[in-house]
PDB file of N, CA and C in Angstrom:
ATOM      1  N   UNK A   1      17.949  62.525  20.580  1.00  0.00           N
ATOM      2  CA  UNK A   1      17.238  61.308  20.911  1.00  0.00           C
ATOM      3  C   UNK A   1      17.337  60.274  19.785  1.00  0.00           C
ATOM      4  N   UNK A   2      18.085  60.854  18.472  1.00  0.00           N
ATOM      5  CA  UNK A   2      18.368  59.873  17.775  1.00  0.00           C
ATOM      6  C   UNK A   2      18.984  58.630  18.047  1.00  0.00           C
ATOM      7  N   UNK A   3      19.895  58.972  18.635  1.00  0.00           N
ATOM      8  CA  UNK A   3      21.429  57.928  19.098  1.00  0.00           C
ATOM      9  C   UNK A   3      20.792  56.739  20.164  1.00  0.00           C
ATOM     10  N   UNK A   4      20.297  55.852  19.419  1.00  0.00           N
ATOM     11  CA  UNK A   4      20.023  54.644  20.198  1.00  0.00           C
ATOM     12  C   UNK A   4      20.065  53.322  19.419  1.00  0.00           C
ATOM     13  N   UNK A   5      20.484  51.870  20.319  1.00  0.00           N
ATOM     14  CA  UNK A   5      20.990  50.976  20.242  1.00  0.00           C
ATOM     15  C   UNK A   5      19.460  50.382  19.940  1.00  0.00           C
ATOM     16  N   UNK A   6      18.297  50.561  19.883  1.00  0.00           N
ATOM     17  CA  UNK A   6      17.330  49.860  19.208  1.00  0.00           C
ATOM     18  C   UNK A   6      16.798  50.415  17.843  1.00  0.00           C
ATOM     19  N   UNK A   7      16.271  49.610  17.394  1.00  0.00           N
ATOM     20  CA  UNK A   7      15.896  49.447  15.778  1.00  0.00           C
ATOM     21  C   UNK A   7      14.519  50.122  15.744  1.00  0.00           C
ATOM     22  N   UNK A   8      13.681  50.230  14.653  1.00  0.00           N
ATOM     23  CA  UNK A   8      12.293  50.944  14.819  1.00  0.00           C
ATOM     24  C   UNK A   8      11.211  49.827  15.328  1.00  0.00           C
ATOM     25  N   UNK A   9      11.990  48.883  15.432  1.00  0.00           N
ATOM     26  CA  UNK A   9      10.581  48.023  16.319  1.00  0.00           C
ATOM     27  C   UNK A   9      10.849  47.824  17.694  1.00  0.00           C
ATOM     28  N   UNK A  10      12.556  48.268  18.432  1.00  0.00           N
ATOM     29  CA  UNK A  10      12.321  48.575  19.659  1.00  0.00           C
ATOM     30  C   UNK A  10      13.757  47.152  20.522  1.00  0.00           C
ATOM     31  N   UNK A  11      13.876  47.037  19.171  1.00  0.00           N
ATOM     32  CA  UNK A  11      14.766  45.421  19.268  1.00  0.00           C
ATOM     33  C   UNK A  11      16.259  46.024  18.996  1.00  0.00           C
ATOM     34  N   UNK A  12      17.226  45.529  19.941  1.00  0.00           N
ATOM     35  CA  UNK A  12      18.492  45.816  20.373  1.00  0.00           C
ATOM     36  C   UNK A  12      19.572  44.997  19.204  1.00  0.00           C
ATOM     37  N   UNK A  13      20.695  44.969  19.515  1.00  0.00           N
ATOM     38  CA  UNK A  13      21.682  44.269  18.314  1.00  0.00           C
ATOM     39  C   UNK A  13      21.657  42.612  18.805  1.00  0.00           C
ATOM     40  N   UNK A  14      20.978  42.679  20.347  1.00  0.00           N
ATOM     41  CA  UNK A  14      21.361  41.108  20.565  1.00  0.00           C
ATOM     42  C   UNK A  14      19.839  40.353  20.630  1.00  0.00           C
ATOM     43  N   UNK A  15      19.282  41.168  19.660  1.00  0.00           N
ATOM     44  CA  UNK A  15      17.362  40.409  19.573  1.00  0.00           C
ATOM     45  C   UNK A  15      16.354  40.355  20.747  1.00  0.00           C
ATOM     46  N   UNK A  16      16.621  41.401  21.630  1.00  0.00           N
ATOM     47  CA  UNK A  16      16.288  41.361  23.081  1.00  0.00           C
ATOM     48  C   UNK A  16      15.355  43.260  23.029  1.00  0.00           C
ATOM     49  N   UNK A  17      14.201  43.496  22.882  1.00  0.00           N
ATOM     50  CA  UNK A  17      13.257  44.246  22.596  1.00  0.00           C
ATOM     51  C   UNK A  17      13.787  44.837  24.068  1.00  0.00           C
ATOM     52  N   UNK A  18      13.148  45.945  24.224  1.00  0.00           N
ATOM     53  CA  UNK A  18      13.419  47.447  25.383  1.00  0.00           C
ATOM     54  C   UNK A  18      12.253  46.519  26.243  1.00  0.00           C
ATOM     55  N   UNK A  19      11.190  46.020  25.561  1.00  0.00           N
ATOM     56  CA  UNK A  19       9.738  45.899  26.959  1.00  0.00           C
ATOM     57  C   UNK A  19      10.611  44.657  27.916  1.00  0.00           C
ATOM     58  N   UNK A  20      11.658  43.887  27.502  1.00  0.00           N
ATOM     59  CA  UNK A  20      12.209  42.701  28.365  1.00  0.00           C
ATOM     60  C   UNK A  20      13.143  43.185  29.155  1.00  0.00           C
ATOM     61  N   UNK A  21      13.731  44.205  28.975  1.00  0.00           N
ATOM     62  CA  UNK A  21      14.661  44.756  30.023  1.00  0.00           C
ATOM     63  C   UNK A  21      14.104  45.736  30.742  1.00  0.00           C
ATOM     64  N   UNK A  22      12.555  46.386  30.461  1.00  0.00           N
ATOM     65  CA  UNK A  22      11.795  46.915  31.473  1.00  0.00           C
ATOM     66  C   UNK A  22      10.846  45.876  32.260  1.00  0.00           C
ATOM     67  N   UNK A  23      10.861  44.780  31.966  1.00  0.00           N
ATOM     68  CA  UNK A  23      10.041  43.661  33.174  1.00  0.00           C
ATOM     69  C   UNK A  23      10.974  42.888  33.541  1.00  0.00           C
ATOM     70  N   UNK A  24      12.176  43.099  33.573  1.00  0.00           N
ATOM     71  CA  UNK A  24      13.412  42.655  34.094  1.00  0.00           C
ATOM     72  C   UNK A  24      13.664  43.723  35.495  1.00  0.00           C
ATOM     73  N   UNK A  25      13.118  44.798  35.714  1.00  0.00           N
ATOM     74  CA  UNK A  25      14.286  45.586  36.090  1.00  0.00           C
ATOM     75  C   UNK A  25      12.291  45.818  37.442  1.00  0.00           C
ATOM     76  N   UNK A  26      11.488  45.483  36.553  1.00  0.00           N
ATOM     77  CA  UNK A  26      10.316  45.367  37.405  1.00  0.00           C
ATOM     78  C   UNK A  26      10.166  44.497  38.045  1.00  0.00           C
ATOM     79  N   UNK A  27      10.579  43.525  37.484  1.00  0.00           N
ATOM     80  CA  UNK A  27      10.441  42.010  38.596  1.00  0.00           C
ATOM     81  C   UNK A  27      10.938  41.865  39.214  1.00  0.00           C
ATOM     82  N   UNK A  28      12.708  42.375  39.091  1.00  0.00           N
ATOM     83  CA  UNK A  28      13.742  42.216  40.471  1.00  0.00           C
ATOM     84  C   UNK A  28      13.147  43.469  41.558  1.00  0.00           C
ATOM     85  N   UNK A  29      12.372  44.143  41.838  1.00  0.00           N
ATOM     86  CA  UNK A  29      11.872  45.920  42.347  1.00  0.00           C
ATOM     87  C   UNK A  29      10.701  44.771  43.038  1.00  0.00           C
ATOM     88  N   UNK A  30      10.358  43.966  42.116  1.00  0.00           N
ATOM     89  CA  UNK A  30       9.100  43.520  42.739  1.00  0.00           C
ATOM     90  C   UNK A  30      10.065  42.121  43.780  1.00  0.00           C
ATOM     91  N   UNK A  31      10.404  41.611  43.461  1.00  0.00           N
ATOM     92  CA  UNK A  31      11.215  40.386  44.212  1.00  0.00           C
ATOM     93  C   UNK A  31      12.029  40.830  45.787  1.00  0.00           C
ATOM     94  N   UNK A  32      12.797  42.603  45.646  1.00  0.00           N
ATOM     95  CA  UNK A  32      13.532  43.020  46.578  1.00  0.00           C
ATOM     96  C   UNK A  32      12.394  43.591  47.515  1.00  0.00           C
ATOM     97  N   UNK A  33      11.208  43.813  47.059  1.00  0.00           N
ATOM     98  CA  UNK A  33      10.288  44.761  47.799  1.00  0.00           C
ATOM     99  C   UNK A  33       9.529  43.491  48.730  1.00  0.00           C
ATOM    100  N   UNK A  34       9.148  42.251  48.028  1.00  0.00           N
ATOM    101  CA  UNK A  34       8.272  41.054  48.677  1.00  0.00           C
ATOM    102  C   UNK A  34       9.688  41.029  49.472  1.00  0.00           C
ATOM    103  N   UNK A  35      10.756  40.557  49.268  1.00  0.00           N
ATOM    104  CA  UNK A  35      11.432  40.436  50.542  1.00  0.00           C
ATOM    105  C   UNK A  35      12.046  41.083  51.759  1.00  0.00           C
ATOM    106  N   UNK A  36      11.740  42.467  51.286  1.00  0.00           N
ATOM    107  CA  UNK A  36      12.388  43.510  52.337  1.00  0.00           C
ATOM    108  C   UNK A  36      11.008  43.638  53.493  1.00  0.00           C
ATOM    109  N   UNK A  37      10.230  43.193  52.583  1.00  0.00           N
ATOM    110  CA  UNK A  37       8.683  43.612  53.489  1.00  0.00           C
ATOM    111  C   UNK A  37       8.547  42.136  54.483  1.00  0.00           C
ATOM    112  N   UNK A  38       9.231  41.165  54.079  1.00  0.00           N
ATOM    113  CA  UNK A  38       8.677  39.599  55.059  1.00  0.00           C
ATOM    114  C   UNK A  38       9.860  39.917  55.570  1.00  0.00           C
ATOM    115  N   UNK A  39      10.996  40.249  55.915  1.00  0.00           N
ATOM    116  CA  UNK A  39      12.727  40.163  56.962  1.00  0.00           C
ATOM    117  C   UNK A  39      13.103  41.836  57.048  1.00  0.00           C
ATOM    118  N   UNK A  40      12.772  42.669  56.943  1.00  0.00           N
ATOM    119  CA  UNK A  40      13.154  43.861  57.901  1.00  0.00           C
ATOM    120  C   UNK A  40      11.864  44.569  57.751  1.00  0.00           C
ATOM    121  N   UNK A  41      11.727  44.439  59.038  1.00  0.00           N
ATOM    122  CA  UNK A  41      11.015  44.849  60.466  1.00  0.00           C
ATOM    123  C   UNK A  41      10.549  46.538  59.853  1.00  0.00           C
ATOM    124  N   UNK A  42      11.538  47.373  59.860  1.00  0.00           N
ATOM    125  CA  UNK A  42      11.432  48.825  59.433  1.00  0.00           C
ATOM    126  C   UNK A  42      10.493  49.203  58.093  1.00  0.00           C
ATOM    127  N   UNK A  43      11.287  48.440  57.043  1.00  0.00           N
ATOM    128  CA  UNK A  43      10.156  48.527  55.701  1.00  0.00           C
ATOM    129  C   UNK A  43       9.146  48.117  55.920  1.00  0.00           C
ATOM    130  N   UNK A  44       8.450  46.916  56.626  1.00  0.00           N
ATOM    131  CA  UNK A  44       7.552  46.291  56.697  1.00  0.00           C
ATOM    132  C   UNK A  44       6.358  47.197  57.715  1.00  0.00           C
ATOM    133  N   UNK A  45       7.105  47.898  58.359  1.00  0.00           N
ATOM    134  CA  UNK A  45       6.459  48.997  59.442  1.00  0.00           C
ATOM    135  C   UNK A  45       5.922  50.478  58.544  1.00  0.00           C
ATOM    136  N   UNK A  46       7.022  50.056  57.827  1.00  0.00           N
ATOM    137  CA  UNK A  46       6.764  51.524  56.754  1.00  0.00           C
ATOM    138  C   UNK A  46       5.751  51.419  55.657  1.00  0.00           C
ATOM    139  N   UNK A  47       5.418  50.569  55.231  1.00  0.00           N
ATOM    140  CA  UNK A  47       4.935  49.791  54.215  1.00  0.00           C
ATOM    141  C   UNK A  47       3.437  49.753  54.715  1.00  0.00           C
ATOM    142  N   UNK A  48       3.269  49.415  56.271  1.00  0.00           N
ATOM    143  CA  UNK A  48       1.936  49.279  56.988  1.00  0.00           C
ATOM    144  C   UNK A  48       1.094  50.496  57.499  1.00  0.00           C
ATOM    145  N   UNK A  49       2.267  51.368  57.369  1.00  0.00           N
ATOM    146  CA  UNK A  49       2.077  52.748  57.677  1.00  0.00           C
ATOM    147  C   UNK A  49       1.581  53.678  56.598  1.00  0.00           C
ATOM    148  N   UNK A  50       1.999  53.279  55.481  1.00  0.00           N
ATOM    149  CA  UNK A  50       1.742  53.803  54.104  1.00  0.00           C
ATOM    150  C   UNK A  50      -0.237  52.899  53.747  1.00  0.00           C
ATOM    151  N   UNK A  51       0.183  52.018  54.012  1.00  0.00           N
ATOM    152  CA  UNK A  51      -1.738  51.136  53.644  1.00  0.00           C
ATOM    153  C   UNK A  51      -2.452  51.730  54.621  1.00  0.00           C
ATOM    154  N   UNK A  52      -2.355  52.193  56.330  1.00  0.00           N
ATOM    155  CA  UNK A  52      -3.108  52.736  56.847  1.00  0.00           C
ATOM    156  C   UNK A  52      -3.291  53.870  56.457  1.00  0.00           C
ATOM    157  N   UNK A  53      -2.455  54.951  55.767  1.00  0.00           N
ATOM    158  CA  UNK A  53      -3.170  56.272  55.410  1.00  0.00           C
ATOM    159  C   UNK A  53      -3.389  56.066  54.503  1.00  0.00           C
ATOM    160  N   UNK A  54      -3.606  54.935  53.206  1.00  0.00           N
ATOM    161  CA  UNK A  54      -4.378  55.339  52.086  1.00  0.00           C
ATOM    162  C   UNK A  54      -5.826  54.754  52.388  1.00  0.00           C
ATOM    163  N   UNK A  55      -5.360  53.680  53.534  1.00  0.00           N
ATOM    164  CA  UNK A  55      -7.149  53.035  53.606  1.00  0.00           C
ATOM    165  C   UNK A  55      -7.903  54.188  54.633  1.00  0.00           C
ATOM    166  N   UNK A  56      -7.531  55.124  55.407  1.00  0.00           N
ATOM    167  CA  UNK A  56      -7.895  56.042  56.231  1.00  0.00           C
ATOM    168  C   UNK A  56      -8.053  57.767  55.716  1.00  0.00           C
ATOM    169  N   UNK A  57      -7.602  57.882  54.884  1.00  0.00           N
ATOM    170  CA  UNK A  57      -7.921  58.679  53.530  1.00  0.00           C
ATOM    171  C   UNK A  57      -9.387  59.006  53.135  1.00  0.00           C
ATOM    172  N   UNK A  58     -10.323  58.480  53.329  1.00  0.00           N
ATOM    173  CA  UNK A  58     -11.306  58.494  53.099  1.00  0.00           C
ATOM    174  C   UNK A  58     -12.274  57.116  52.432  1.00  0.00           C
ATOM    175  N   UNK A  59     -11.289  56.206  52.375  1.00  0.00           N
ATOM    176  CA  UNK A  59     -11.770  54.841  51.697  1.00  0.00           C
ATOM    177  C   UNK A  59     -12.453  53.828  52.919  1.00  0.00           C
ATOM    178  N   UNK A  60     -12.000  53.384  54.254  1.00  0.00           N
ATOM    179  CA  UNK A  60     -12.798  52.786  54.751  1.00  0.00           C
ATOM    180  C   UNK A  60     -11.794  52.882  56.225  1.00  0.00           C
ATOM    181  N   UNK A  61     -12.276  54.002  57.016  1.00  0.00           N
ATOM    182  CA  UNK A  61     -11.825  54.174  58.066  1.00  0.00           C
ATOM    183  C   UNK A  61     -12.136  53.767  59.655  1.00  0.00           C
ATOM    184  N   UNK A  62     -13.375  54.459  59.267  1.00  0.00           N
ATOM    185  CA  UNK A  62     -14.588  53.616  60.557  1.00  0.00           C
ATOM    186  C   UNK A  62     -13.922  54.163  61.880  1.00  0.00           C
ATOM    187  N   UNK A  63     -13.119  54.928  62.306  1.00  0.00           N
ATOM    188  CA  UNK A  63     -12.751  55.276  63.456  1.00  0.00           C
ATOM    189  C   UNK A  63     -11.785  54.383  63.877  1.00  0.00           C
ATOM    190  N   UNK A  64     -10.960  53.177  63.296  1.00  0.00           N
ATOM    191  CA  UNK A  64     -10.366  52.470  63.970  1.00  0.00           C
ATOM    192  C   UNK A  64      -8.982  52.893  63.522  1.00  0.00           C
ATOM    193  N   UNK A  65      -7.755  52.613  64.471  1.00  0.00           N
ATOM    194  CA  UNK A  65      -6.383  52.979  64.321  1.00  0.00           C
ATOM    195  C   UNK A  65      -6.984  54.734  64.541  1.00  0.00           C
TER     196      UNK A  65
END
């Protein structure tokens, strides 16, 4: 685990720190997910399917669905 391209503060050879290429790689995850969920139909079904069993789980069910 020695063998790495950052320094002890976490900063690469081109001045670009590890936390910017992990909210890089989060924001595009977050950008493909807002759009897969508003234009295909399937994720967006899947996605609705996933919030009804966590809200029906025991958090606020009420008998409905």
């Amino acid at each position: 685990m020695n063998n790495s391209d950052f320094d002890q503060h976490g900063v690469d050879s081109t001045g670009t720190h590890w936390l910017q290429y992990a909210a890089f790689a989060v924001s595009a995850i977050a950008i493909f997910t807002t759009w897969a969920f508003f234009f295909d139909y399937k994720f967006h079904n899947f996605i609705v399917k996933i919030l009804r069993l966590i809200d029906c789980s025991g958090f606020n069910c009420n008998g409905v669905y």
